[in-house]
Protein backbone atom coordinates (compact mmCIF):
# COMPACT_ATOMS: atom_id res chain seq x y z
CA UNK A 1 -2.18 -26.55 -14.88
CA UNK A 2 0.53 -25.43 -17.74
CA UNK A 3 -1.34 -23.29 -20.59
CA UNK A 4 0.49 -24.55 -23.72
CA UNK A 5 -0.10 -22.67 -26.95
CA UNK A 6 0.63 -24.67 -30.01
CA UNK A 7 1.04 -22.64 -33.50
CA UNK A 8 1.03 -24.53 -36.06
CA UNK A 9 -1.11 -24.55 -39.61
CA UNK A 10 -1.13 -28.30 -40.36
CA UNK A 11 -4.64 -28.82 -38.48
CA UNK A 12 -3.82 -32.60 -38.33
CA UNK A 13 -0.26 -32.34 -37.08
CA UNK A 14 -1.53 -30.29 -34.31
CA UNK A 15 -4.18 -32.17 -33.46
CA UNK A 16 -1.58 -35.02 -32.88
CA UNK A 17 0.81 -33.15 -30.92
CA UNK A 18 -2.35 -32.57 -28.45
CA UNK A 19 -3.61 -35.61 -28.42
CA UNK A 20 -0.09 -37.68 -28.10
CA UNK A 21 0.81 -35.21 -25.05
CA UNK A 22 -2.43 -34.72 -23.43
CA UNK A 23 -1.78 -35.02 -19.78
CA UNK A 24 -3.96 -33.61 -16.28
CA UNK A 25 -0.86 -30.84 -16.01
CA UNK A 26 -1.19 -29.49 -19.02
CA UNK A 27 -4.14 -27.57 -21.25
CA UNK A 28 -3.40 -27.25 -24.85
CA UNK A 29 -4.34 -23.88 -27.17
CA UNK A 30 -4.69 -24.39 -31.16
CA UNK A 31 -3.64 -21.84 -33.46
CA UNK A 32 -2.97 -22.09 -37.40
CA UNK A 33 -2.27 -18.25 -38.25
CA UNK A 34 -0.50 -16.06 -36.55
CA UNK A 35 -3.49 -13.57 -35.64
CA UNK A 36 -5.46 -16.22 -33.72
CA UNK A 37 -1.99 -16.89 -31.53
CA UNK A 38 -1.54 -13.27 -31.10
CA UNK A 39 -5.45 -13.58 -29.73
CA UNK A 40 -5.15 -16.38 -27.27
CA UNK A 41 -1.91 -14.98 -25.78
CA UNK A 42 -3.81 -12.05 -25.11
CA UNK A 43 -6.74 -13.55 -23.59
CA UNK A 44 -4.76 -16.31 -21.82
CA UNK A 45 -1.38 -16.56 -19.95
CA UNK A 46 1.05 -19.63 -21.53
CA UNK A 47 3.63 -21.29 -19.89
CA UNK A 48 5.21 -22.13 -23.29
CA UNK A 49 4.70 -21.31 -27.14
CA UNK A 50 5.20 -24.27 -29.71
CA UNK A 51 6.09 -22.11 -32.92
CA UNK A 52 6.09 -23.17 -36.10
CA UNK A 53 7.79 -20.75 -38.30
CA UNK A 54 6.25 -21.24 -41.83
CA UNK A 55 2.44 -19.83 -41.53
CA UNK A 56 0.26 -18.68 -44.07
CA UNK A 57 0.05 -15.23 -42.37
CA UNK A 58 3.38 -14.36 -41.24
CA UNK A 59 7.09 -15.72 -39.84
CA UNK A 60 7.42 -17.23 -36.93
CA UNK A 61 10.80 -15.92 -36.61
CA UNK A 62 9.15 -12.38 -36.71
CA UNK A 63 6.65 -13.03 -34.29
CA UNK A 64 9.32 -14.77 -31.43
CA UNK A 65 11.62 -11.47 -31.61
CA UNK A 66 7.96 -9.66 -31.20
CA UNK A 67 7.03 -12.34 -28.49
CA UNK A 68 10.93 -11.69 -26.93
CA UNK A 69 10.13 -7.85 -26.29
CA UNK A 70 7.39 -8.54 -23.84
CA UNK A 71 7.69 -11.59 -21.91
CA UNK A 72 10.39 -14.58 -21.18
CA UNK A 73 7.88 -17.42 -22.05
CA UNK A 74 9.71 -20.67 -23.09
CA UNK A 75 9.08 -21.20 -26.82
CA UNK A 76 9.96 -24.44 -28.89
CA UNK A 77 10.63 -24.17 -32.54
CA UNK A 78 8.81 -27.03 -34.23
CA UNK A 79 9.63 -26.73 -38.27
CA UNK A 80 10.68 -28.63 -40.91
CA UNK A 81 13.22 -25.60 -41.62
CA UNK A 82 16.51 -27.90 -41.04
CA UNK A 83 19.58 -25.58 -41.91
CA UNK A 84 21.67 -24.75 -39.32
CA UNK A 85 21.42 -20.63 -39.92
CA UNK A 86 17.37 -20.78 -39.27
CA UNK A 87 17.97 -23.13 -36.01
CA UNK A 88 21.23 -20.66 -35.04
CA UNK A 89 18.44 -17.63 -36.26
CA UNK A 90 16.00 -19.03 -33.98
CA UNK A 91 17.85 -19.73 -30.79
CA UNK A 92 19.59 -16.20 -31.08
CA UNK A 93 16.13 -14.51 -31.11
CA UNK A 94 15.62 -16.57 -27.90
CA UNK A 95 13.82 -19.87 -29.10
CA UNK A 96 14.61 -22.18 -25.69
CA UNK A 97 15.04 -25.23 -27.98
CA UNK A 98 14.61 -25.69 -31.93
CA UNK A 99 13.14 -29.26 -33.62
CA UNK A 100 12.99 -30.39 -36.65
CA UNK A 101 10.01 -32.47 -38.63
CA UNK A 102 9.96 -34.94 -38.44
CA UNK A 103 10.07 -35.86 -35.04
CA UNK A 104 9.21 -38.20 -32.31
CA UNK A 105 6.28 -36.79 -30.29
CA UNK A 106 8.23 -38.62 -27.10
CA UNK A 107 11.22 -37.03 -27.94
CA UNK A 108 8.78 -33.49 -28.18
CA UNK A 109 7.27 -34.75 -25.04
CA UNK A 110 10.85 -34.97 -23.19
CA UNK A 111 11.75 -31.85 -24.93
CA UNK A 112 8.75 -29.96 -23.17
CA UNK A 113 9.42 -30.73 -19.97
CA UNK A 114 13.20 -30.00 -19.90
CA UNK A 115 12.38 -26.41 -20.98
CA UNK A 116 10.05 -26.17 -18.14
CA UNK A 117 12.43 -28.03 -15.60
CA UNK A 118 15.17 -25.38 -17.04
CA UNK A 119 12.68 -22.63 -16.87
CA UNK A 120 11.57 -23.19 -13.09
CA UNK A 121 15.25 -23.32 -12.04
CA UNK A 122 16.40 -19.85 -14.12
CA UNK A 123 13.11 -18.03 -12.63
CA UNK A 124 12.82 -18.20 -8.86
CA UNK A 125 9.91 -15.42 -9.02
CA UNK A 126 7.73 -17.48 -10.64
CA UNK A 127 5.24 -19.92 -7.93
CA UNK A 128 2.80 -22.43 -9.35
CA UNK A 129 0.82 -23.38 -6.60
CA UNK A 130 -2.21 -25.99 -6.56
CA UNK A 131 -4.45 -23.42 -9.61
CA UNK A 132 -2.51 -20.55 -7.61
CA UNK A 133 -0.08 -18.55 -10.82
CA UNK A 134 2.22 -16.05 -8.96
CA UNK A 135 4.35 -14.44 -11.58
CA UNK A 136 6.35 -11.45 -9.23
CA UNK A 137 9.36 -10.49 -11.80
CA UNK A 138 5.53 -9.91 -14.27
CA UNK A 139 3.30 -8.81 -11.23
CA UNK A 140 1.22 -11.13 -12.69
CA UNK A 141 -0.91 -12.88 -10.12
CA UNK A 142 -4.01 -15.75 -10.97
CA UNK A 143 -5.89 -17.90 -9.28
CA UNK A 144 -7.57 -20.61 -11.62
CA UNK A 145 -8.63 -18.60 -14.96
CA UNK A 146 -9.38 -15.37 -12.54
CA UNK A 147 -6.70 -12.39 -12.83
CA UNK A 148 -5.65 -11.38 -8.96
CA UNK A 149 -4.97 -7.66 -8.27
CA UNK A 150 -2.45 -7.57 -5.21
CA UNK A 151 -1.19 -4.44 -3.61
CA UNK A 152 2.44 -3.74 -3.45
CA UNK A 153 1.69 -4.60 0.11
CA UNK A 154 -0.02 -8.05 -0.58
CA UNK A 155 2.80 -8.46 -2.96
CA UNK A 156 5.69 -8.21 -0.43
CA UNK A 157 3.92 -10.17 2.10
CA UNK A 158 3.44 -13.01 -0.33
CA UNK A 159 7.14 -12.83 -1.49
CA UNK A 160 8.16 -13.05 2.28
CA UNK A 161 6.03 -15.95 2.77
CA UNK A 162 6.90 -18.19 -0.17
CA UNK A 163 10.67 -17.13 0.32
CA UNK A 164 10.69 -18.42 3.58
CA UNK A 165 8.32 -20.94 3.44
CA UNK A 166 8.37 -23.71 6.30
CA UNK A 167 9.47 -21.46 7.95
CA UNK A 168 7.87 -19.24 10.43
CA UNK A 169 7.84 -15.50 9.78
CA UNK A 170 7.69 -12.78 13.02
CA UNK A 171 5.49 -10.06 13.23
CA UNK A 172 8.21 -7.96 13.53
CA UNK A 173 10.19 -9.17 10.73
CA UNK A 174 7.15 -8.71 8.21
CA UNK A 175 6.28 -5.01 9.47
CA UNK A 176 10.07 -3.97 9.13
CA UNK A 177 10.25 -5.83 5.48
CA UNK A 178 7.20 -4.24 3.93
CA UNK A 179 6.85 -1.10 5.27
CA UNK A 180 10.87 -0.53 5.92
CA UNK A 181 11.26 3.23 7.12
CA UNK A 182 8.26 4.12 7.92
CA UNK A 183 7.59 0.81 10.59
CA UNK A 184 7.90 2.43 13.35
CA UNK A 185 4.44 4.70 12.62
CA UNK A 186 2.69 1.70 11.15
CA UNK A 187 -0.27 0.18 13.67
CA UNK A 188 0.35 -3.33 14.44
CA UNK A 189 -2.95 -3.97 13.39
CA UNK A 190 -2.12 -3.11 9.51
CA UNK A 191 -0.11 -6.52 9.17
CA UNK A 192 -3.33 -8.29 10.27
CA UNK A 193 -5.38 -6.13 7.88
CA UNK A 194 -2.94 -7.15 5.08
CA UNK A 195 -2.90 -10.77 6.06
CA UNK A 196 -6.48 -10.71 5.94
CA UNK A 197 -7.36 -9.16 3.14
CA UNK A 198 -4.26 -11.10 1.15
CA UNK A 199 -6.44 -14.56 2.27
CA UNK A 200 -9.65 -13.24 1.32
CA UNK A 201 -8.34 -13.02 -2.55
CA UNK A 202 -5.84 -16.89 -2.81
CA UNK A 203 -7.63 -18.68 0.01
CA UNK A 204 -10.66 -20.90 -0.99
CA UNK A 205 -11.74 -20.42 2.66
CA UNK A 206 -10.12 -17.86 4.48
CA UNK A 207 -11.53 -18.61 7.34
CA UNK A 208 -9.85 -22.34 7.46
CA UNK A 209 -6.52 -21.03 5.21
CA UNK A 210 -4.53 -23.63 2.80
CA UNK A 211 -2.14 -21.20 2.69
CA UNK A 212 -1.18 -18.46 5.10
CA UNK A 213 -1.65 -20.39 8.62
CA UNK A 214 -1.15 -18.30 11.83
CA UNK A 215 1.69 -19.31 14.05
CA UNK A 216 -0.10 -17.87 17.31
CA UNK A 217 1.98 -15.51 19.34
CA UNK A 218 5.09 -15.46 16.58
CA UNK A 219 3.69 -14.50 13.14
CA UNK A 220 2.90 -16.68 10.07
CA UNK A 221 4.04 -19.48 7.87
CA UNK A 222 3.56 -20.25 4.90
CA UNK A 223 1.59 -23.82 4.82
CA UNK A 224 1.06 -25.04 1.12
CA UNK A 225 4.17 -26.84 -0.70
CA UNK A 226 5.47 -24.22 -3.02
């Protein structure tokens, strides 16, 4: 599910945006200042920012360059601001698209998701997987609303996997990826630790795994549709 934080202080026009686009794929976060958006970012990871850039405590153009310096999340301009400097401001400061009020909320909705579609195809690092959120350009790792803490190790071995997925990985191959020079004094047995312990923290039941399945006498695959 998308996290989609919408800023804007006219409670009614935001309530409208949610309730026009509410759909199973995304969840929807309200803000009308500034300081409550900087909160929920905080406290929750979004998959896109829907700015408004006149707010009672601050500019929005302010806070997407402060926004720009941390992370690459899509953000849509939504304003009634309609000369061409503030949209050719906004876009320069890294705004993925810039609309003006009024609007159509199908044209928003179509808006939305070719930012996304756009997004997916300029990040390959990013995996949304089932409630599975595997950021690896961040090393930002979820599963549902819970924060995952991988390894470096777990981290390669995931990469491997979901680069290669459907297809299956050797033994050897993984050992001489993650642990490159120094393979050849690594147990055999520390793969199967890592593969282990990697199920144990995205597998519902790692004993029965979604994801990593065991491809018995080669290596592993990766199983889930990523």
């Amino acid at each position: 599910m998308k996290h989609i934080l919408i800023i804007e202080d006219d409670t009614a026009l935001n309530n409208g945006i949610v309730l026009a686009l509410k759909d199973a794929e995304y969840r929807f976060f309200q803000a009308t200042t500034l300081a409550s958006a900087k909160e929920l970012m905080l406290s929750q990871k979004m998959a896109m920012v829907i700015l408004d850039i006149n707010l009672p405590d601050g500019n929005g153009f302010e806070f997407l360059e402060a926004i720009r310096k941390e992370s690459e999340v899509p953000v849509i301009i939504l304003t009634a601001n309609d000369m061409e400097l503030d949209e050719v401001r906004g876009l320069n400061l890294g705004a993925d698209d810039y609309i003006t009020k009024p609007f159509s909320l199908m044209v928003l909705r179509s808006r939305i998701e070719s930012v996304f579609r756009r997004s997916v195809k300029q990040n390959k690092n990013i995996y949304v997987i089932d409630d599975l959120y595997l950021d690896f350009e961040q090393m930002f790792f979820k599963v549902g609303d819970r924060e995952l803490v991988l390894s470096k190790t777990e981290q390669k071995l995931l990469h491997l996997l979901l680069e290669n997925k459907d297809r299956t990985v050797a033994r050897r191959t993984l050992v001489d990826k993650i642990w490159t020079n120094a393979a050849e004094y690594v147990d055999e047995n520390a793969l199967s630790v890592a593969i282990s312990r990697l199920r144990n923290k995205i597998e519902k039941d790692p004993g029965a795994p979604q994801y990593i399945q065991t491809v018995y006498g080669l290596g592993y695959t990766w199983g889930a549709k990523a």
